[in-house]
N, C-alpha and C. Protein backbone atom coordinates (compact mmCIF):
# COMPACT_ATOMS: atom_id res chain seq x y z
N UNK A 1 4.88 -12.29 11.80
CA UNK A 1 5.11 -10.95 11.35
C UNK A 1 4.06 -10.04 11.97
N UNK A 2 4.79 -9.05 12.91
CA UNK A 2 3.75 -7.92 12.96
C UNK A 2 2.65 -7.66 11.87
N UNK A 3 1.38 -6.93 12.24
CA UNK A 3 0.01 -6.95 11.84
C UNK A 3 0.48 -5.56 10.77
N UNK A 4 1.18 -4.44 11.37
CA UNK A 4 1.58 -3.37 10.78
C UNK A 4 3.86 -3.15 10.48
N UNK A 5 3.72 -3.92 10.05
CA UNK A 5 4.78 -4.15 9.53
C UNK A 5 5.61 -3.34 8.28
N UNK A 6 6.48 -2.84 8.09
CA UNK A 6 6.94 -2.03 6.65
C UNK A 6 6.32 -3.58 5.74
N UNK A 7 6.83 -4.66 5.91
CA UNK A 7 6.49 -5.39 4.67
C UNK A 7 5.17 -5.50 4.61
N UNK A 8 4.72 -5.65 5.37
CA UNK A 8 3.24 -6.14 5.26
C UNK A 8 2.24 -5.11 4.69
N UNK A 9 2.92 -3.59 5.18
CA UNK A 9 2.16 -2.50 4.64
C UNK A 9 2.19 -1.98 3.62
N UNK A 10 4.07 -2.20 2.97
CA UNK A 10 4.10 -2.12 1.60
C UNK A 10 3.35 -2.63 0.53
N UNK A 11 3.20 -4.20 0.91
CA UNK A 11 3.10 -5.18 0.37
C UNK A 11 1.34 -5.08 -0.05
N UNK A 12 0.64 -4.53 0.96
CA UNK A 12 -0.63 -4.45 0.08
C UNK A 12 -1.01 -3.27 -0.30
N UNK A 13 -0.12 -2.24 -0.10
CA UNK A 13 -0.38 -0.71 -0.54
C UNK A 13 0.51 -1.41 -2.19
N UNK A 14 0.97 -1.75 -2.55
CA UNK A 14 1.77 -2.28 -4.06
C UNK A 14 0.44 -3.59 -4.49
N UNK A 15 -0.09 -4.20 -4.07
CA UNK A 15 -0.80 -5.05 -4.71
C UNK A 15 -2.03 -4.61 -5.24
N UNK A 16 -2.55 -3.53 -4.02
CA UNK A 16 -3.39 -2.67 -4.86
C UNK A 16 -3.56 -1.73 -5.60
N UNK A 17 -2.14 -1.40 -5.72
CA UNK A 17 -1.85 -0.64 -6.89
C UNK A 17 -1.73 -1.39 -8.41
N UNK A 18 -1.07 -2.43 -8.02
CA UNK A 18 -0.69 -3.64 -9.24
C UNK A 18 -2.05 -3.98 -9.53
N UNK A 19 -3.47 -4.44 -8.73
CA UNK A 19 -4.39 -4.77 -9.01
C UNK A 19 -5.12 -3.34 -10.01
N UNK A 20 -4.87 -2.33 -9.93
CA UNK A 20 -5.22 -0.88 -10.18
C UNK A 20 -4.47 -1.03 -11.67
N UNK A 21 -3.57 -1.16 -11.72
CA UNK A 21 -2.52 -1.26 -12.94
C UNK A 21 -2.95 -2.23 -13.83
N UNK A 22 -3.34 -3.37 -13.52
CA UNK A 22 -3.75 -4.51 -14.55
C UNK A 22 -5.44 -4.44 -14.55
N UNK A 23 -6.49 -3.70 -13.75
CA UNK A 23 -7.60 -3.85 -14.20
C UNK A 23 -7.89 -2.41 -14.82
N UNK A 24 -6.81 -1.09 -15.23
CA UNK A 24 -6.86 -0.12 -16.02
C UNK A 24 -8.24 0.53 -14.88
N UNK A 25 -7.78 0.63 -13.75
CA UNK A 25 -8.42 1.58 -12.82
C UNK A 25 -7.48 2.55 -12.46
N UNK A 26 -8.22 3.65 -11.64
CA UNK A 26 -7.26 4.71 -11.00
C UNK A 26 -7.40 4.30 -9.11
N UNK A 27 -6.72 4.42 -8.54
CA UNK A 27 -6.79 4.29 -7.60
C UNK A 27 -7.22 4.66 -6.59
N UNK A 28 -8.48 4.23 -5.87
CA UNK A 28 -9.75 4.95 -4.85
C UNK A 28 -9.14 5.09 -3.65
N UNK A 29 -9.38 6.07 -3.22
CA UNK A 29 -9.03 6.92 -1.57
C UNK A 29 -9.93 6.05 -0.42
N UNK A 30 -11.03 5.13 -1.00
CA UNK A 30 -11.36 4.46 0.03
C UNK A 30 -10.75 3.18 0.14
N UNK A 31 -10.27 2.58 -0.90
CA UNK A 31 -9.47 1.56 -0.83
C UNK A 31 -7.98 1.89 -0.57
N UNK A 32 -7.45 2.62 -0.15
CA UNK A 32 -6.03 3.35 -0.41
C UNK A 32 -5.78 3.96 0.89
N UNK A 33 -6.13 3.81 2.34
CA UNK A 33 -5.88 5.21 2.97
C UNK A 33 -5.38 4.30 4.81
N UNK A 34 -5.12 5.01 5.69
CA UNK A 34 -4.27 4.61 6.73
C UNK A 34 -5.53 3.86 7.47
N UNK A 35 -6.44 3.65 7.73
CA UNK A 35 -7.82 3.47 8.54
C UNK A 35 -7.86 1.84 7.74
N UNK A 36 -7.97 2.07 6.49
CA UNK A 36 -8.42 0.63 5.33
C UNK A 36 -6.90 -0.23 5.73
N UNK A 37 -5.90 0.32 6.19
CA UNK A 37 -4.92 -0.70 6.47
C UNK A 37 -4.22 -0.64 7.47
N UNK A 38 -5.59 0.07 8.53
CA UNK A 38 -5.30 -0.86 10.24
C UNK A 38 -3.98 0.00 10.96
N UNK A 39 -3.59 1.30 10.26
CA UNK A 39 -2.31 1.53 10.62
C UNK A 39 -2.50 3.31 11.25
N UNK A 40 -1.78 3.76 11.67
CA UNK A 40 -1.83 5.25 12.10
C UNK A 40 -1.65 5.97 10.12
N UNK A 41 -2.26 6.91 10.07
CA UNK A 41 -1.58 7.98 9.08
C UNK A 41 -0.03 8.65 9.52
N UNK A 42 0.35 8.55 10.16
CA UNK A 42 1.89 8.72 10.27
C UNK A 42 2.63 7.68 9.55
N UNK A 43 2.12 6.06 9.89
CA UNK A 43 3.11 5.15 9.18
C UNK A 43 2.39 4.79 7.67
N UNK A 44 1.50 5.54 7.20
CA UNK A 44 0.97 5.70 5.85
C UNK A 44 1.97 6.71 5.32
N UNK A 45 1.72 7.15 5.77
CA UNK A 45 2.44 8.81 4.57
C UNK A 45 4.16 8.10 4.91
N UNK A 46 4.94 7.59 6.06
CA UNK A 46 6.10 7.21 5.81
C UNK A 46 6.27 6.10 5.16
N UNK A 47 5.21 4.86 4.93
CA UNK A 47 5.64 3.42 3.75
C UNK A 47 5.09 4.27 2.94
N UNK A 48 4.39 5.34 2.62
CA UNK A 48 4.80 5.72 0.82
C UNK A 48 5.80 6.39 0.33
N UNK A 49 6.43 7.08 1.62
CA UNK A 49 7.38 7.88 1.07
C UNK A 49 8.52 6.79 0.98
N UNK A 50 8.62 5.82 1.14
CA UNK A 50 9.60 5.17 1.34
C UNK A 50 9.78 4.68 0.25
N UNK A 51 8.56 3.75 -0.44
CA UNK A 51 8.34 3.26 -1.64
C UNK A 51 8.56 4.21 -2.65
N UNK A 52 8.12 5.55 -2.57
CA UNK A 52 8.62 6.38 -3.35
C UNK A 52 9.83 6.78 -3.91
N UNK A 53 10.91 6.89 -2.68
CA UNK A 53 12.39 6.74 -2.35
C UNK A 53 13.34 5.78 -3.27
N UNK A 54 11.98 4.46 -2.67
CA UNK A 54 12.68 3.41 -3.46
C UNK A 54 12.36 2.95 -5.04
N UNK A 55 11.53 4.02 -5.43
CA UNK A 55 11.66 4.01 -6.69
C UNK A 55 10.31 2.88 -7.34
N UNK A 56 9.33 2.25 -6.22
CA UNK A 56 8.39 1.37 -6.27
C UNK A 56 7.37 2.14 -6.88
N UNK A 57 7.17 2.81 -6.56
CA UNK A 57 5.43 3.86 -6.77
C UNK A 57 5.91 5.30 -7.44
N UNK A 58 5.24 5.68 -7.88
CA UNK A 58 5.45 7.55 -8.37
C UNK A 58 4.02 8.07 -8.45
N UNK A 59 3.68 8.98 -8.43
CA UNK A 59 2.96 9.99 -8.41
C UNK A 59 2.53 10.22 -7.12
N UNK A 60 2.81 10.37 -6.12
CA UNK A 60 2.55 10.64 -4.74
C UNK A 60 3.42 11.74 -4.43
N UNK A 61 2.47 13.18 -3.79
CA UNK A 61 3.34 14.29 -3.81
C UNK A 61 3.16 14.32 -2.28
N UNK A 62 4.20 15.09 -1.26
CA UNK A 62 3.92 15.03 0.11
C UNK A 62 3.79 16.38 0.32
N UNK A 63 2.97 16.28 0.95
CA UNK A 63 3.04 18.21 1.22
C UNK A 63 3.38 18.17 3.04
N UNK A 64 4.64 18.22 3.39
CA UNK A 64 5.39 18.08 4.75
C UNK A 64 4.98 19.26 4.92
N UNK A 65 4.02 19.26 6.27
CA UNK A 65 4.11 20.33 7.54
C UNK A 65 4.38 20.57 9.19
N UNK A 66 4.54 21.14 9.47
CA UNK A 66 4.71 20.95 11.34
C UNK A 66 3.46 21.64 11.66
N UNK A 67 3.04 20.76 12.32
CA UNK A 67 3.27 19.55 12.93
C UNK A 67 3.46 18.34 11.99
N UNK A 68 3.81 17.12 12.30
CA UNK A 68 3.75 16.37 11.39
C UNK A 68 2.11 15.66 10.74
N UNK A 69 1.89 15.73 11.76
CA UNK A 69 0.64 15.31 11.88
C UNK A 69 -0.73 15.76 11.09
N UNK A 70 -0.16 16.77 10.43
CA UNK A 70 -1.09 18.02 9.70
C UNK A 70 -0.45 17.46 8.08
N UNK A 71 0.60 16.69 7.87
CA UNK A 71 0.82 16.29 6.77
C UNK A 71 -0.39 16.07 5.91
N UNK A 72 -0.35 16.49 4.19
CA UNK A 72 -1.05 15.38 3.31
C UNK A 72 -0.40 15.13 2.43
N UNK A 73 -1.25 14.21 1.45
CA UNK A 73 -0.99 13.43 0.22
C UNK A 73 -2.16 14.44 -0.68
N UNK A 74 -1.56 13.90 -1.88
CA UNK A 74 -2.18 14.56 -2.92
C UNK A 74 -3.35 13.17 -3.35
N UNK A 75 -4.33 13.33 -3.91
CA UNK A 75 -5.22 12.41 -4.43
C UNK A 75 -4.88 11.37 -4.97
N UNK A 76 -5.07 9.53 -4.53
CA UNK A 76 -4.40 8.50 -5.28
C UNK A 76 -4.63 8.37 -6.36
N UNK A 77 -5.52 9.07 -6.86
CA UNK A 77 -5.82 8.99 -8.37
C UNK A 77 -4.77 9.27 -9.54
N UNK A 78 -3.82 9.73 -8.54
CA UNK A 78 -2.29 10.05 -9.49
C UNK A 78 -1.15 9.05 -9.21
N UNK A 79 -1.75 8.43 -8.42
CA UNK A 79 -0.55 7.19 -8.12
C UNK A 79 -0.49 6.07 -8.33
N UNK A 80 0.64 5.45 -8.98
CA UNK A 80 0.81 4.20 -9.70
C UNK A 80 1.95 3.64 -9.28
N UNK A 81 2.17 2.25 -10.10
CA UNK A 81 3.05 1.29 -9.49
C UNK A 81 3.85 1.22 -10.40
N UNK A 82 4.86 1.31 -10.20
CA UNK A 82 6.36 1.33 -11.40
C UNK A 82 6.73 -0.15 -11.47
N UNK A 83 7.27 -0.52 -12.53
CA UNK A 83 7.79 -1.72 -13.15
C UNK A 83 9.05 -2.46 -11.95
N UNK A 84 9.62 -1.39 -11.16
CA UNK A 84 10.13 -1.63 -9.92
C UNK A 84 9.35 -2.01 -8.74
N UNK A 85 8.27 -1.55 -8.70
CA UNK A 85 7.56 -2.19 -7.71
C UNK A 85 6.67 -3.68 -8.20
N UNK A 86 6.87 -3.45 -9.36
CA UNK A 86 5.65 -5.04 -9.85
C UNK A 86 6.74 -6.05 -9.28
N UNK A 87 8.14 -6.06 -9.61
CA UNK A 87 9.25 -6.45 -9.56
C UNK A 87 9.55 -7.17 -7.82
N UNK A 88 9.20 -5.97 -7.17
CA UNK A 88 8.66 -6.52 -5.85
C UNK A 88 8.30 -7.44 -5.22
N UNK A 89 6.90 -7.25 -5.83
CA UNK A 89 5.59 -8.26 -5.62
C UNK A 89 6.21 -9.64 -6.21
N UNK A 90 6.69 -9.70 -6.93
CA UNK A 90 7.02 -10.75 -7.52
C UNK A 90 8.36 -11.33 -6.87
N UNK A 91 8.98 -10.85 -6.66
CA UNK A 91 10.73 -11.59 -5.49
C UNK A 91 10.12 -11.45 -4.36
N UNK A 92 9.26 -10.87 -3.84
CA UNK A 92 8.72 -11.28 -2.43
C UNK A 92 7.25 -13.02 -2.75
N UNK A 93 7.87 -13.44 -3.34
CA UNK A 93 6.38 -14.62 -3.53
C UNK A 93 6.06 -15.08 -2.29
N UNK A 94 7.13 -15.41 -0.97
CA UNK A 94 6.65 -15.85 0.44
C UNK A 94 5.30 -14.99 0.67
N UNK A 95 5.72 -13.46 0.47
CA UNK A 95 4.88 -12.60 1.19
C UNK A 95 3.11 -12.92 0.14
N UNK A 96 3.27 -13.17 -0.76
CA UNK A 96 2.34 -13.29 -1.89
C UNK A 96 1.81 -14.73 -1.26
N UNK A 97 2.09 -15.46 -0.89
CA UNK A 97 1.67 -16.90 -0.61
C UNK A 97 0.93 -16.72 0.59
N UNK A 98 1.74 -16.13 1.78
CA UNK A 98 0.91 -15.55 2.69
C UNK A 98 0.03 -14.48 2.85
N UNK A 99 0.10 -13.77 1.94
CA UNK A 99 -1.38 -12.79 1.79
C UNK A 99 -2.54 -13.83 1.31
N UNK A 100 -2.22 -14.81 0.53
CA UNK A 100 -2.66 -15.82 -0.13
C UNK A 100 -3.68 -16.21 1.02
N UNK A 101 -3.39 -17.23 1.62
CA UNK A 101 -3.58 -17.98 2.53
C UNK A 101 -4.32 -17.10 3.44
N UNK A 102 -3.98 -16.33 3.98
CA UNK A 102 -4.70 -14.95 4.99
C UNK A 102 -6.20 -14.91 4.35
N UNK A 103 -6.21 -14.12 3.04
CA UNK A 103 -7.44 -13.94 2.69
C UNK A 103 -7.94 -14.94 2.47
N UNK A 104 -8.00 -16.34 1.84
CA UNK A 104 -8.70 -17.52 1.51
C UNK A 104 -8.75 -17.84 2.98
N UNK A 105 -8.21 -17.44 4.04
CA UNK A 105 -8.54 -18.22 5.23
C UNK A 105 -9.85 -16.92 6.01
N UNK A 106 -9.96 -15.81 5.63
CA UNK A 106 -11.00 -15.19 5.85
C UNK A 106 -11.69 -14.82 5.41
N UNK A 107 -12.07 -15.47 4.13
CA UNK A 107 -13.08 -15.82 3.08
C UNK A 107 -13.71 -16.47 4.07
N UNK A 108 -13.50 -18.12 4.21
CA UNK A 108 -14.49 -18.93 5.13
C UNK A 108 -14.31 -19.09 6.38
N UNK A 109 -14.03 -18.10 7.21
CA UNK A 109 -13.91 -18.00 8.39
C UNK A 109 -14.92 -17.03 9.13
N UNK A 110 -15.75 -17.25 9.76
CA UNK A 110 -16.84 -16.05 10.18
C UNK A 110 -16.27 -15.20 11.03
N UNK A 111 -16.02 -14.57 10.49
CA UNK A 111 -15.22 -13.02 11.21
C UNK A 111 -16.09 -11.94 11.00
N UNK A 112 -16.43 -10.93 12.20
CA UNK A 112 -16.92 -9.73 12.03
C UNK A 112 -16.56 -8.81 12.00
């Protein structure tokens, strides 16, 4: 699977929300943003709007401008994970097994 993938990008933009949701945090802009997950801010602001679409996440407002590129988001501190997206995380378990494995494999792996 591609490195920047819709699943792959969904998939941990929803886990850290789910992780946000079950440890009764709000959700940090440094843990949350296109740079922390390796991807352009173009395909950030489109896997949220998508998830949004699909009814996974809510509180994410888009403020669309032209250029596109001048787009923002409103603060993650308003955004959460809907009972549709936990729902997700959970019928995707492959993808959960392999995030699995990824991080326990770069836990003890000396990577810089």
């Amino acid at each position: 699977m591609k490195n920047n993938s819709y699943a792959r990008v969904a998939y941990k933009i929803l886990q850290y929300l789910n992780a946000c949701y079950e440890h009764g945090e709000f959700p940090n802009p440094d843990n949350i943003n296109a740079t922390r997950l390796g991807i352009t801010f173009q395909q950030f602001y489109q896997t949220l709007k998508m998830l949004t679409e699909d009814g996974n996440i809510k509180g994410v407002i888009f403020n669309d401008t032209i250029p596109p590129d001048q787009s923002t988001l409103n603060h993650p501190r308003d955004w959460r994970i809907t009972s549709k997206g936990i729902e997700y995380l959970e019928e995707n378990s492959l993808m959960k097994k392999a995030y699995k494995v990824v991080k326990e494999a770069r836990d003890w792996l000396p990577l810089h």
